[in-house]
C-alpha atoms as a PDB file:
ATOM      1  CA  UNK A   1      -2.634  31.679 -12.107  1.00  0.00           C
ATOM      2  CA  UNK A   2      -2.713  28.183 -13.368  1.00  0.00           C
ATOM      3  CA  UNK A   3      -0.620  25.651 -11.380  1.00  0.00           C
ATOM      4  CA  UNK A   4       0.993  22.568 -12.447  1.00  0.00           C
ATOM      5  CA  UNK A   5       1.140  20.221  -9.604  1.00  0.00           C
ATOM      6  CA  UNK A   6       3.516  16.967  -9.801  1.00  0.00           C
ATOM      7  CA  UNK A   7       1.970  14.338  -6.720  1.00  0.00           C
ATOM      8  CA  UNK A   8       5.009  11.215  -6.634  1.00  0.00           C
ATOM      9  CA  UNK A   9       3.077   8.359  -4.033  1.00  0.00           C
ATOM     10  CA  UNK A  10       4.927   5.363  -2.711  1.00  0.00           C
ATOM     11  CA  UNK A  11       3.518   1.983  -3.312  1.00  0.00           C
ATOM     12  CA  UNK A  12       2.549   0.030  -0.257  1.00  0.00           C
ATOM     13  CA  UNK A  13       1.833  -2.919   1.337  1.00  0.00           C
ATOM     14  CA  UNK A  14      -1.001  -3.437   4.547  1.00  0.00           C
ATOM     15  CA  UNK A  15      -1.662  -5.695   7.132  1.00  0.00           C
ATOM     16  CA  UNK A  16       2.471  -7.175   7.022  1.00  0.00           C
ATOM     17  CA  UNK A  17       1.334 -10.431   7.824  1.00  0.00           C
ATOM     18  CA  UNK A  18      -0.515 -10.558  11.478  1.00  0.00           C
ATOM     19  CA  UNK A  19      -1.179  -6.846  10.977  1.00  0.00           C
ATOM     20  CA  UNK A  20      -4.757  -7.220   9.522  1.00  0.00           C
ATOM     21  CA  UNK A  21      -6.049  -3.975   8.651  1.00  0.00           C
ATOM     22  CA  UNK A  22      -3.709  -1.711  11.279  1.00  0.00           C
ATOM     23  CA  UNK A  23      -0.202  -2.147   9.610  1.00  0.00           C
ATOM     24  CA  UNK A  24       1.168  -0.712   6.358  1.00  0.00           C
ATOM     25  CA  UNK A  25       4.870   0.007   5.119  1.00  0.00           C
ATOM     26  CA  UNK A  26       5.605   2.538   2.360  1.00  0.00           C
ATOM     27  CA  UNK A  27       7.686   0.735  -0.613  1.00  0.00           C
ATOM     28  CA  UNK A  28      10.249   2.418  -3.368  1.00  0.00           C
ATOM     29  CA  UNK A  29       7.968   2.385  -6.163  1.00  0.00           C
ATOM     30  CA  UNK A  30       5.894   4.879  -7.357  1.00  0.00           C
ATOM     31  CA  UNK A  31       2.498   6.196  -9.260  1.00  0.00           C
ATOM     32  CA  UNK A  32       3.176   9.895 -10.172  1.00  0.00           C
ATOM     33  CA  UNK A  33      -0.132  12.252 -11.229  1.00  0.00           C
ATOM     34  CA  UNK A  34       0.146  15.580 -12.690  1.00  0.00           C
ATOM     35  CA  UNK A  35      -2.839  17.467 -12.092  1.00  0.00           C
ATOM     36  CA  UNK A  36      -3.551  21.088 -13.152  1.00  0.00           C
ATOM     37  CA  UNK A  37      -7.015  22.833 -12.868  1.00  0.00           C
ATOM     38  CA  UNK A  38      -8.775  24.251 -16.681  1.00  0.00           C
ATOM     39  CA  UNK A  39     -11.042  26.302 -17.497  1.00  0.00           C
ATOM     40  CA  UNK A  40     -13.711  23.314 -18.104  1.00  0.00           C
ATOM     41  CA  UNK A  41     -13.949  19.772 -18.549  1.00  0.00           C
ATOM     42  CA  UNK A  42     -11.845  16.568 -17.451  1.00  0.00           C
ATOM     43  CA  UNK A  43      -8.992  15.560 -19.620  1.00  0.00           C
ATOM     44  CA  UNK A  44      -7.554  11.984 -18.137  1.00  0.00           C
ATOM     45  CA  UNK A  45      -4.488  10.420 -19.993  1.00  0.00           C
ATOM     46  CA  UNK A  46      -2.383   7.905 -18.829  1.00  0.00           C
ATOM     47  CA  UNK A  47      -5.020   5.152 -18.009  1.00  0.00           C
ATOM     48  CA  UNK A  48      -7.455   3.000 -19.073  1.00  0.00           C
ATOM     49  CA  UNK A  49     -10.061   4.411 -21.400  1.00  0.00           C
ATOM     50  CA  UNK A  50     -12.570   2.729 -19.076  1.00  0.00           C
ATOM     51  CA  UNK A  51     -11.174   4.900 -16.150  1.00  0.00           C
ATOM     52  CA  UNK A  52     -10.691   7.992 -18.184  1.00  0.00           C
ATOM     53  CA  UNK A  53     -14.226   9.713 -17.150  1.00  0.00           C
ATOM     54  CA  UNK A  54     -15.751  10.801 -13.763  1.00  0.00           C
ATOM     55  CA  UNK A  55     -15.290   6.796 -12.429  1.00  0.00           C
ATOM     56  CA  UNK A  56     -11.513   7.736 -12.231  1.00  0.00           C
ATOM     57  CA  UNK A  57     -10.534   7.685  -8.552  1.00  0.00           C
ATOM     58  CA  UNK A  58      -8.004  10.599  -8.795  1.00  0.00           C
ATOM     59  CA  UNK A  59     -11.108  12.486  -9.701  1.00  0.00           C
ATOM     60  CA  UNK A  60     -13.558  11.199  -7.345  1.00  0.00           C
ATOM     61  CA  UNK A  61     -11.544  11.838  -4.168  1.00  0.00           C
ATOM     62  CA  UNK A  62     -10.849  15.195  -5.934  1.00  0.00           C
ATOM     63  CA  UNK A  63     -14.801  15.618  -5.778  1.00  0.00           C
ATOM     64  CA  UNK A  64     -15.253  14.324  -2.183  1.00  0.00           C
ATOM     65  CA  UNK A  65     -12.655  16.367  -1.321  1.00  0.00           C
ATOM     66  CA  UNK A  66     -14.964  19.178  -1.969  1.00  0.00           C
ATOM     67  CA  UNK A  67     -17.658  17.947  -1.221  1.00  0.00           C
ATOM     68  CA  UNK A  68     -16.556  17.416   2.391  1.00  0.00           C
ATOM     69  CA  UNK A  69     -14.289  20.624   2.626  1.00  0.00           C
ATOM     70  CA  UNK A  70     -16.440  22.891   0.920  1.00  0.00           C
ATOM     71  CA  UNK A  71     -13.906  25.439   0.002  1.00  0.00           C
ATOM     72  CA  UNK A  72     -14.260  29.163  -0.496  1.00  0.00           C
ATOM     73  CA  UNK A  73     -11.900  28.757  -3.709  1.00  0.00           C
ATOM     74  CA  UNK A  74     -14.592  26.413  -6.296  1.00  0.00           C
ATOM     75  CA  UNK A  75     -13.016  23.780  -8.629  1.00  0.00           C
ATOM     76  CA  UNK A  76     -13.161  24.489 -12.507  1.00  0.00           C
ATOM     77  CA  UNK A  77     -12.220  21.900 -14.855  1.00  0.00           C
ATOM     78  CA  UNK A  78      -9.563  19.325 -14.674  1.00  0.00           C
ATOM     79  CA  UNK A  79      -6.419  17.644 -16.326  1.00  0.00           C
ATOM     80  CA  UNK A  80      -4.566  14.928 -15.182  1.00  0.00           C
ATOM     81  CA  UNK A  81      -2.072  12.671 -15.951  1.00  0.00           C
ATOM     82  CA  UNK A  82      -1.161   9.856 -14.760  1.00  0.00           C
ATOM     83  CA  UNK A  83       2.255   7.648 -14.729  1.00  0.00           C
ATOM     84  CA  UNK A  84       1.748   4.730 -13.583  1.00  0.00           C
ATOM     85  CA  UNK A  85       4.686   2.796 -11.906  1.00  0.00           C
ATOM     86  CA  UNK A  86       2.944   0.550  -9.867  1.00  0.00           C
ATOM     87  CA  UNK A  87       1.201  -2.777 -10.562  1.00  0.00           C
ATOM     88  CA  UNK A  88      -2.757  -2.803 -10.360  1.00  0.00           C
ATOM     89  CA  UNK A  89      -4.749  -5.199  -8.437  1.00  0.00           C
ATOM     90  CA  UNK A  90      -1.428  -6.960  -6.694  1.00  0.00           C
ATOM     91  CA  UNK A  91      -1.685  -5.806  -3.435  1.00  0.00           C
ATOM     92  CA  UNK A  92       0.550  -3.237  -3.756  1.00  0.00           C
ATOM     93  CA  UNK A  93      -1.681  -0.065  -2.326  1.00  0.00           C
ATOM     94  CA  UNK A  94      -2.263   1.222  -6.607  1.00  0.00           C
ATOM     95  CA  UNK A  95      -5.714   2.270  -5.371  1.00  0.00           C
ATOM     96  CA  UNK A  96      -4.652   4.540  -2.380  1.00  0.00           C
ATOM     97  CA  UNK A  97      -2.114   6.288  -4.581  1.00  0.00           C
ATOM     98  CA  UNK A  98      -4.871   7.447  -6.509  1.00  0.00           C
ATOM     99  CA  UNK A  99      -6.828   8.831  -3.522  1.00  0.00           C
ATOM    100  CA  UNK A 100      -3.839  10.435  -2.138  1.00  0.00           C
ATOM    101  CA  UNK A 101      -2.972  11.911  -4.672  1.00  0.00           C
ATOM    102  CA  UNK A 102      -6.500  13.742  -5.358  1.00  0.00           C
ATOM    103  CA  UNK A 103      -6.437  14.967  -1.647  1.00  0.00           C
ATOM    104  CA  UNK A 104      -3.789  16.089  -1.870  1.00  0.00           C
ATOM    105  CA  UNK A 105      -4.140  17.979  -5.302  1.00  0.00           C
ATOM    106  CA  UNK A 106      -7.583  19.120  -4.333  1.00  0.00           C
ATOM    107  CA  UNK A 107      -5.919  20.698  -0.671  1.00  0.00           C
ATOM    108  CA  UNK A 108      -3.506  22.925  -2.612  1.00  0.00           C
ATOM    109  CA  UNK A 109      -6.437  23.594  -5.733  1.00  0.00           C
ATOM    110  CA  UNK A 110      -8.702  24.749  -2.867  1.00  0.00           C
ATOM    111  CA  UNK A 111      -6.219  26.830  -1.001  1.00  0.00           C
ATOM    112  CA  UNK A 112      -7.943  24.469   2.067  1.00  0.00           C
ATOM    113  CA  UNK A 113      -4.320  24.121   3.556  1.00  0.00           C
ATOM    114  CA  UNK A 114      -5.656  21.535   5.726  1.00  0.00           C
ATOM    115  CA  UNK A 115      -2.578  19.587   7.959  1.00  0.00           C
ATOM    116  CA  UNK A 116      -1.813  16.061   6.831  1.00  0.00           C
ATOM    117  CA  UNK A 117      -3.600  14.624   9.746  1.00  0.00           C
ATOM    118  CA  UNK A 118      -7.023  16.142   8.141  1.00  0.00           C
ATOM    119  CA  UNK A 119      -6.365  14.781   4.914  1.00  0.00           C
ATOM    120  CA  UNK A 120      -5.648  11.550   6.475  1.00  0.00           C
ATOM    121  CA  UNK A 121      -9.277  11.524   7.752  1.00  0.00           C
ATOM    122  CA  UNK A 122     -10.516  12.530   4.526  1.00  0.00           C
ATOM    123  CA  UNK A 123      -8.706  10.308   2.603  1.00  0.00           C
ATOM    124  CA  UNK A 124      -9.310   7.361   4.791  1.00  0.00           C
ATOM    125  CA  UNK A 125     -12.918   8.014   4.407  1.00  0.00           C
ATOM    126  CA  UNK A 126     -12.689   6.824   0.851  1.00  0.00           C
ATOM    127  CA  UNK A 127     -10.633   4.044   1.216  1.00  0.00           C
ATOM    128  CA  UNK A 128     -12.292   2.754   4.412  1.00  0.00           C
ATOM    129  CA  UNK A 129      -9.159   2.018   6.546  1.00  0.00           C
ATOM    130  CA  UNK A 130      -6.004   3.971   6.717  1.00  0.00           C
ATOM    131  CA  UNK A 131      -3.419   0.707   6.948  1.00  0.00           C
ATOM    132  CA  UNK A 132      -2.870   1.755   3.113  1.00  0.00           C
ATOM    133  CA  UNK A 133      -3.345   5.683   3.102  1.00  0.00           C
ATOM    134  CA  UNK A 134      -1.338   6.497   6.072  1.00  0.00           C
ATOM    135  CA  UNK A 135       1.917   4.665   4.604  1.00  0.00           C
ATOM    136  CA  UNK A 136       1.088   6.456   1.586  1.00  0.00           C
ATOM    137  CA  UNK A 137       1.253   9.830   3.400  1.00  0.00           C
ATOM    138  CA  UNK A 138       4.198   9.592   5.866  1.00  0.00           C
ATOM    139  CA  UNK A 139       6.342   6.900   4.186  1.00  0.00           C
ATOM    140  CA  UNK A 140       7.787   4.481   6.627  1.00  0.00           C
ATOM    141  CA  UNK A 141       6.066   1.541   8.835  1.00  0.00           C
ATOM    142  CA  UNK A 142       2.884   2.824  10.215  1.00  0.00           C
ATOM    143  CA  UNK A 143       0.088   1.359  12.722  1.00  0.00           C
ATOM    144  CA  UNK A 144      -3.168   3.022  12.463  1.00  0.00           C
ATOM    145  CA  UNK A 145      -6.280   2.682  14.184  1.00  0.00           C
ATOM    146  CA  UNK A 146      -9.607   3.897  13.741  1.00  0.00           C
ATOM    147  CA  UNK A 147     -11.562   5.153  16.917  1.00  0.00           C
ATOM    148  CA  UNK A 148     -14.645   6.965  17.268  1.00  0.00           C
ATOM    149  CA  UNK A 149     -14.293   7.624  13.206  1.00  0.00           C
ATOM    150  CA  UNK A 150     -10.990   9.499  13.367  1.00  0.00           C
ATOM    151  CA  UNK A 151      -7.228   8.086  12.741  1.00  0.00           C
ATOM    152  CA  UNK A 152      -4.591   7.839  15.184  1.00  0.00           C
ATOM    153  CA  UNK A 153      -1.513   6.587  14.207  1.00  0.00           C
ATOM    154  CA  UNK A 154       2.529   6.539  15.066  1.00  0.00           C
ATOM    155  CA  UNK A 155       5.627   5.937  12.286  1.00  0.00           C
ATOM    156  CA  UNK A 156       8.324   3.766  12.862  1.00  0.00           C
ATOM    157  CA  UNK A 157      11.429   4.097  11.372  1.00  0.00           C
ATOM    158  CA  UNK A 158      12.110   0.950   9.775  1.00  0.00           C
ATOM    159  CA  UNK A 159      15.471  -0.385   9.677  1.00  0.00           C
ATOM    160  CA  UNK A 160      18.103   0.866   6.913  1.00  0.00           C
ATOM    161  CA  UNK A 161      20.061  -2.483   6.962  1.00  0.00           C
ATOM    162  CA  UNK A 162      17.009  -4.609   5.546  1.00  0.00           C
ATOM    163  CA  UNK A 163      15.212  -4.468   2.084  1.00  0.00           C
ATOM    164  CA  UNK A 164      12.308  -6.024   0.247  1.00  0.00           C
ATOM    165  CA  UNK A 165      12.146  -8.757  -1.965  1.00  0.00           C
ATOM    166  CA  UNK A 166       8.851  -8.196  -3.982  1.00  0.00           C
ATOM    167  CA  UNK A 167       7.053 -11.489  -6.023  1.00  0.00           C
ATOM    168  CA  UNK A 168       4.648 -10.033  -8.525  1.00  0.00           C
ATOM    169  CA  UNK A 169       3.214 -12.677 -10.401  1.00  0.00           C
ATOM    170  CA  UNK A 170       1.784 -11.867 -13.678  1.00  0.00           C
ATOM    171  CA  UNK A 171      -2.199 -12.123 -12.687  1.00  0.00           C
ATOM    172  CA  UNK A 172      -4.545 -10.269 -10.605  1.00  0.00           C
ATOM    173  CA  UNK A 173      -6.587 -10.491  -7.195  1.00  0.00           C
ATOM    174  CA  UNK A 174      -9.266  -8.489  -7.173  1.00  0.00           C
ATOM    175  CA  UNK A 175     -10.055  -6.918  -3.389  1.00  0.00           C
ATOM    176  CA  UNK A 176     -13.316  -7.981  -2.957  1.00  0.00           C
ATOM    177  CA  UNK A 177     -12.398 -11.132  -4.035  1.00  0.00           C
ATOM    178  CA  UNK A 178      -9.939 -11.603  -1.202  1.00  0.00           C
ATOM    179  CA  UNK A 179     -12.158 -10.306   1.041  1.00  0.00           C
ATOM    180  CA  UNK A 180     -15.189 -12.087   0.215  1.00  0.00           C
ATOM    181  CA  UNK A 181     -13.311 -15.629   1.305  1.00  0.00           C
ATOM    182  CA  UNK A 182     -12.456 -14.229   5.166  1.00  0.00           C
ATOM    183  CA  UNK A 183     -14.527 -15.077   7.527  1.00  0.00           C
ATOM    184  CA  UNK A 184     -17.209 -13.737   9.520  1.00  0.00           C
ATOM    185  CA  UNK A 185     -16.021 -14.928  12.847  1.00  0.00           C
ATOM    186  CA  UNK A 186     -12.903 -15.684  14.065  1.00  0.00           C
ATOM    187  CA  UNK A 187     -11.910 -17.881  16.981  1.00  0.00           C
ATOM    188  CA  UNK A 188     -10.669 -16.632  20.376  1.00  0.00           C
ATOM    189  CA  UNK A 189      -7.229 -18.418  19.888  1.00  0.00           C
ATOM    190  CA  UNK A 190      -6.722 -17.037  16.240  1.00  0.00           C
ATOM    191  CA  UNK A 191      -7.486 -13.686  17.813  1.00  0.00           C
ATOM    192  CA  UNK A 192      -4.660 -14.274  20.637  1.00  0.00           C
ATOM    193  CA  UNK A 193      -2.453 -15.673  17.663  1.00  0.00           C
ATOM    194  CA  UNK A 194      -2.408 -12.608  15.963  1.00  0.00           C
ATOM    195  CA  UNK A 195      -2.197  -9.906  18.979  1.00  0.00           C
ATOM    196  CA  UNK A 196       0.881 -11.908  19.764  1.00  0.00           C
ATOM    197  CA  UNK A 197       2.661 -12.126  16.993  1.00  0.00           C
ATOM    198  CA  UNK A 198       1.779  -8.373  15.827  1.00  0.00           C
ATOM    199  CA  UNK A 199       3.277  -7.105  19.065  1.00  0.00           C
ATOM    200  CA  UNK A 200       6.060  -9.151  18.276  1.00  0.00           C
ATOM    201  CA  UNK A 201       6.580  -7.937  14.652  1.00  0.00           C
ATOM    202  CA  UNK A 202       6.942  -4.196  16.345  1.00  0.00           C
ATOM    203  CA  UNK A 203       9.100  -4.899  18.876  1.00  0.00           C
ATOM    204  CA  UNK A 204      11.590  -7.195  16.835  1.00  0.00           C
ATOM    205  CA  UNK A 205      11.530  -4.557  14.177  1.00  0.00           C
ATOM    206  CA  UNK A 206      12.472  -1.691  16.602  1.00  0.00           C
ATOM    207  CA  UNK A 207      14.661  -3.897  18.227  1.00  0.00           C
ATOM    208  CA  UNK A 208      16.888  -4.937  15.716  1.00  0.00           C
ATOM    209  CA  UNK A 209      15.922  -8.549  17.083  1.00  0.00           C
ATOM    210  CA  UNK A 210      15.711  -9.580  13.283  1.00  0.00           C
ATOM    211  CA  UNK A 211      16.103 -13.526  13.628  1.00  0.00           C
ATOM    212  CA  UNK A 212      12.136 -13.007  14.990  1.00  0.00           C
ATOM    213  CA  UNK A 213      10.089 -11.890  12.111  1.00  0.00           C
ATOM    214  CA  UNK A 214       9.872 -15.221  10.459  1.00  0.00           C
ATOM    215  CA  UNK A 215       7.638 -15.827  13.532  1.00  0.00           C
ATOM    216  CA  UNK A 216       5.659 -12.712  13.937  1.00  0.00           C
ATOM    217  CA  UNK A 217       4.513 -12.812  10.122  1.00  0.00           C
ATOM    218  CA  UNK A 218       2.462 -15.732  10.990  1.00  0.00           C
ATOM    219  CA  UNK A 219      -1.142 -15.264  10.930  1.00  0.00           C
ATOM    220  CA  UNK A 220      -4.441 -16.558  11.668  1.00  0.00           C
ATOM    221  CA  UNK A 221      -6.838 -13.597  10.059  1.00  0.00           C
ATOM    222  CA  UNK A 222      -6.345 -13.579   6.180  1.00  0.00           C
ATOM    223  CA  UNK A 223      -3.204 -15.574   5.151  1.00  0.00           C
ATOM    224  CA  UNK A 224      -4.239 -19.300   5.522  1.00  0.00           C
ATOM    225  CA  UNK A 225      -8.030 -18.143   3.723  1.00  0.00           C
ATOM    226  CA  UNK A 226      -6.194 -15.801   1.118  1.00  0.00           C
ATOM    227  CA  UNK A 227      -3.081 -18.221   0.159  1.00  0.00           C
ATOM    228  CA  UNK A 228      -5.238 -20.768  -1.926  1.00  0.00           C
ATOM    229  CA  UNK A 229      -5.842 -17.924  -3.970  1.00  0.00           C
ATOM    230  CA  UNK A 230      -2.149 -17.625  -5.158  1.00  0.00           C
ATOM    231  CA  UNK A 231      -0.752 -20.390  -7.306  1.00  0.00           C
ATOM    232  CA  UNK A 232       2.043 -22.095  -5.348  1.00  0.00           C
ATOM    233  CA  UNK A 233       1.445 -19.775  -2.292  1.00  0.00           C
ATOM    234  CA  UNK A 234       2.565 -22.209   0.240  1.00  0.00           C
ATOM    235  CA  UNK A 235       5.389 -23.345  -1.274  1.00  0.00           C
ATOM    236  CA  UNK A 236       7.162 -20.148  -2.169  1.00  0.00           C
ATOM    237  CA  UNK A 237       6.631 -19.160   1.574  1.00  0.00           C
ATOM    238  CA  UNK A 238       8.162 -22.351   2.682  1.00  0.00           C
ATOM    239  CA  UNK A 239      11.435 -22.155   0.161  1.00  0.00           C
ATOM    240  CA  UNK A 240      11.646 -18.608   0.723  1.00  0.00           C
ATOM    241  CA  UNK A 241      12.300 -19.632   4.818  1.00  0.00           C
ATOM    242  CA  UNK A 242      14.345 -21.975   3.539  1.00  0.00           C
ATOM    243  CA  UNK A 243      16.463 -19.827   1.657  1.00  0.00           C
ATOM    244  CA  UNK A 244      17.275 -17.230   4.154  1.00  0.00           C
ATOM    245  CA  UNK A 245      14.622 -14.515   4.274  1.00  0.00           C
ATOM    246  CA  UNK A 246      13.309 -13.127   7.808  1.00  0.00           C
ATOM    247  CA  UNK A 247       9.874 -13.264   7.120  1.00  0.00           C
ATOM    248  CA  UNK A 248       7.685 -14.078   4.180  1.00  0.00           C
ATOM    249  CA  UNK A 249       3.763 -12.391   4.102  1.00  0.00           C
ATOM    250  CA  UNK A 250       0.927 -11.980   1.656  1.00  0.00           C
ATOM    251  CA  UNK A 251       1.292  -7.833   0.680  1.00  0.00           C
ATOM    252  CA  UNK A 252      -2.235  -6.312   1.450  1.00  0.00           C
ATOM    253  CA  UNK A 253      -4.718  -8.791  -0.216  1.00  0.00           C
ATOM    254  CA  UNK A 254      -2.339 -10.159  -2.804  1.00  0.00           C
ATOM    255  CA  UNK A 255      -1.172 -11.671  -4.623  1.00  0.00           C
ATOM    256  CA  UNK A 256       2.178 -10.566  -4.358  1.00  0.00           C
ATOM    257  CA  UNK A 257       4.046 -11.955  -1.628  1.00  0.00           C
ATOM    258  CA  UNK A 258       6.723  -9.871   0.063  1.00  0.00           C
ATOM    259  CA  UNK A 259      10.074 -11.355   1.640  1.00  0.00           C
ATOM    260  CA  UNK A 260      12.536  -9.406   4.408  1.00  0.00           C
ATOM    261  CA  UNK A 261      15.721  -9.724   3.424  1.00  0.00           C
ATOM    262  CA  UNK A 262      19.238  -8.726   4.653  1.00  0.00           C
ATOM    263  CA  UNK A 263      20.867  -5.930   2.421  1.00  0.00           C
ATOM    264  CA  UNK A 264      23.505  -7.870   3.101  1.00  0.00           C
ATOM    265  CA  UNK A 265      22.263 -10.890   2.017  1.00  0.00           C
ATOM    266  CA  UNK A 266      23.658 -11.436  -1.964  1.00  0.00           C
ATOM    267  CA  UNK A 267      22.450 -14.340  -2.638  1.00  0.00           C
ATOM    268  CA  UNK A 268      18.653 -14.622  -2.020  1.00  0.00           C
ATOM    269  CA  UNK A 269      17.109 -12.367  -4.986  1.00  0.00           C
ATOM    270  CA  UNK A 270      19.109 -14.738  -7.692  1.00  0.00           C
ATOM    271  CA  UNK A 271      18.004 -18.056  -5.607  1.00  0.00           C
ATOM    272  CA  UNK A 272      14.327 -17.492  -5.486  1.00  0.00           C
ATOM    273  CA  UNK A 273      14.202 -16.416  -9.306  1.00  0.00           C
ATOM    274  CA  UNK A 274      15.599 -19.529  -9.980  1.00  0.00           C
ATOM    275  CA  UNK A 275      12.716 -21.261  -7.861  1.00  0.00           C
ATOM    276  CA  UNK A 276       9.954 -19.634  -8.790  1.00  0.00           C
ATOM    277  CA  UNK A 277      11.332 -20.016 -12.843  1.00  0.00           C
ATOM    278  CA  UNK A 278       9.838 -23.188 -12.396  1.00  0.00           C
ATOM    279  CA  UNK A 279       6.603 -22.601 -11.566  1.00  0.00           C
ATOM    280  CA  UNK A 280       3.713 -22.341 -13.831  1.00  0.00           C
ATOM    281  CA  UNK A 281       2.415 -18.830 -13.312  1.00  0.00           C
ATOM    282  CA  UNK A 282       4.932 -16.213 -14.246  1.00  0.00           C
ATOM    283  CA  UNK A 283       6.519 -13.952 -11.363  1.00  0.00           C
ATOM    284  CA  UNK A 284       8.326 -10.753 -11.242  1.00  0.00           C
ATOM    285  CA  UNK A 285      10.984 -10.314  -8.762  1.00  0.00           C
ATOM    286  CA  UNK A 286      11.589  -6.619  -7.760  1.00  0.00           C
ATOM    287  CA  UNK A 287      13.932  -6.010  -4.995  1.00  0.00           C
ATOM    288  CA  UNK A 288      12.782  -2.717  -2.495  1.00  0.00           C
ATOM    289  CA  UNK A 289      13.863  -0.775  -0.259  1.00  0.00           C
ATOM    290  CA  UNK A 290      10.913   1.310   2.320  1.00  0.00           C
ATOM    291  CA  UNK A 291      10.624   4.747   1.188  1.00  0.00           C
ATOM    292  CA  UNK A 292      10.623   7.001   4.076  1.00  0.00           C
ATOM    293  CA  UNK A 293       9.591   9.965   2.639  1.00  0.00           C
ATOM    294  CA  UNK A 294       5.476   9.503   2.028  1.00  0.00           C
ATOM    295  CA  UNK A 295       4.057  11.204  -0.521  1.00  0.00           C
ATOM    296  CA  UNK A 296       5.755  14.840  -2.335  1.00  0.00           C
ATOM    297  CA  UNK A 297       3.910  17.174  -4.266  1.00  0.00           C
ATOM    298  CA  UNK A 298       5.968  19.378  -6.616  1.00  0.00           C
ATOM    299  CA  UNK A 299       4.154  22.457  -8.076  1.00  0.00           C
ATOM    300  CA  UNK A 300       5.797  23.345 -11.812  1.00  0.00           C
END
């Protein structure tokens, strides 16, 4: 029986400003993949020809996936498809879409019917941490850790009353770019800095205590050593404050920057496109809500 799977994955966005590497949020865009198994061969469309080959990542995590499983049901040959939704190399989780979506395609392929938790694990082996993946999975606000090379994680429901204003600008950060300029140490008060004001993102979050986030986004980790990256990143922070939105933070490595908004706020979306219109790099302005449902695989 051949089976036509459709996998839709949420963008996302890590580390939500103090956050580093433990926080991710699951964001109303998406990368969809449609991935059925042939009788030999790999067929990729809907990519780069540079990607359309074993390198693809779908693919690979499809492989590990086996790999790792080892499944009583073997893989043949592949096609997939890919639409893809969600900018690349912005910070905006494009890469963990692409390894979701081959664990989960493998899992059903495989007949493995392995529990989201295990394909969490698997997953986050490939990506390295889970801040991305887990979001990707369960939808929602999620803190993961990693301990004794397993996941543990919790969701929280993140408020229906406040949105997402997304600024995309039109060039790229590469990851190990934006990782290559953090440092190796880090001092005992930026470490304190951060616990702090991550705690306080949480609780003001599940609080409703809204008029703190502007202070819990602040960060000592990756923000002040990433920002120079990003043309104008210091001001758009600074007028975005100034215009109304709850917190401003770098989404994952960048360079998009994300604001918290109000939904009931009408007038901040129109008042920082005219800002950044002035600017000399180009920016997209997207306005998002969180998705809460994680990932969804359809079979056709």
């Amino acid at each position: 029986m051949i089976i036509l799977l459709e996998i839709i994955v949420p963008a996302t966005s890590a580390n939500i400003g103090p956050g580093f590497d433990t926080l991710g949020l699951a964001l109303n865009i998406y990368n969809k993949f449609y991935i059925t198994e042939i009788n030999e061969g790999l067929e990729i469309i809907g990519c780069d020809d540079k990607y359309k080959n074993e390198d693809n990542l779908v693919y690979k995590s499809i492989q590990y996936f086996y790999k790792k499983v080892k499944p009583h049901k073997n893989l043949c040959g592949l096609k997939i498809e890919i639409v893809n939704d969600i900018p690349i190399c912005r910070g905006l989780g494009s890469s963990a879409t692409c390894i979701v979506a081959g664990i989960l395609a493998a899992n059903i392929l495989s007949e493995s019917n392995l529990s989201k938790h295990e394909l969490l694990k698997i997953a986050t082996e490939i990506e390295g941490h889970p801040d991305n993946i887990a979001p990707a999975l369960f939808g929602n606000l999620v803190v993961s850790i990693m301990e004794n090379n397993d996941v543990y994680y919790d969701i929280i429901d993140f408020p229906e009353d406040l949105s997402f204003c997304a600024l995309i600008p039109d060039f790229e950060l590469s990851t190990s770019l934006s990782r290559d300029v953090l440092p190796k140490k880090i001092k005992f008060s930026d470490g304190v800095y951060n616990l702090s004001r991550s705690s306080l993102l949480i609780s003001s979050i599940m609080n409703r205590n809204f008029d703190l986030i502007k202070f819990a986004c602040k960060d000592k980790l990756h923000q002040d050593y990433r920002g120079p990256l990003i043309n104008n990143y210091d001001d758009i922070v600074s007028e975005s404050i100034n215009l109304g939105s709850l917190g401003v933070f770098l989404s994952g490595a960048g360079p998009t920057i994300l604001c918290i908004i109000k939904d009931a706020d009408n007038t901040f979306i129109n008042d920082i496109k005219s800002f950044i219109s002035t600017l000399d790099s180009k920016w997209e302005v997207k306005h998002l809500k969180c998705d809460k449902r994680g990932s969804i695989v359809n079979i056709l």
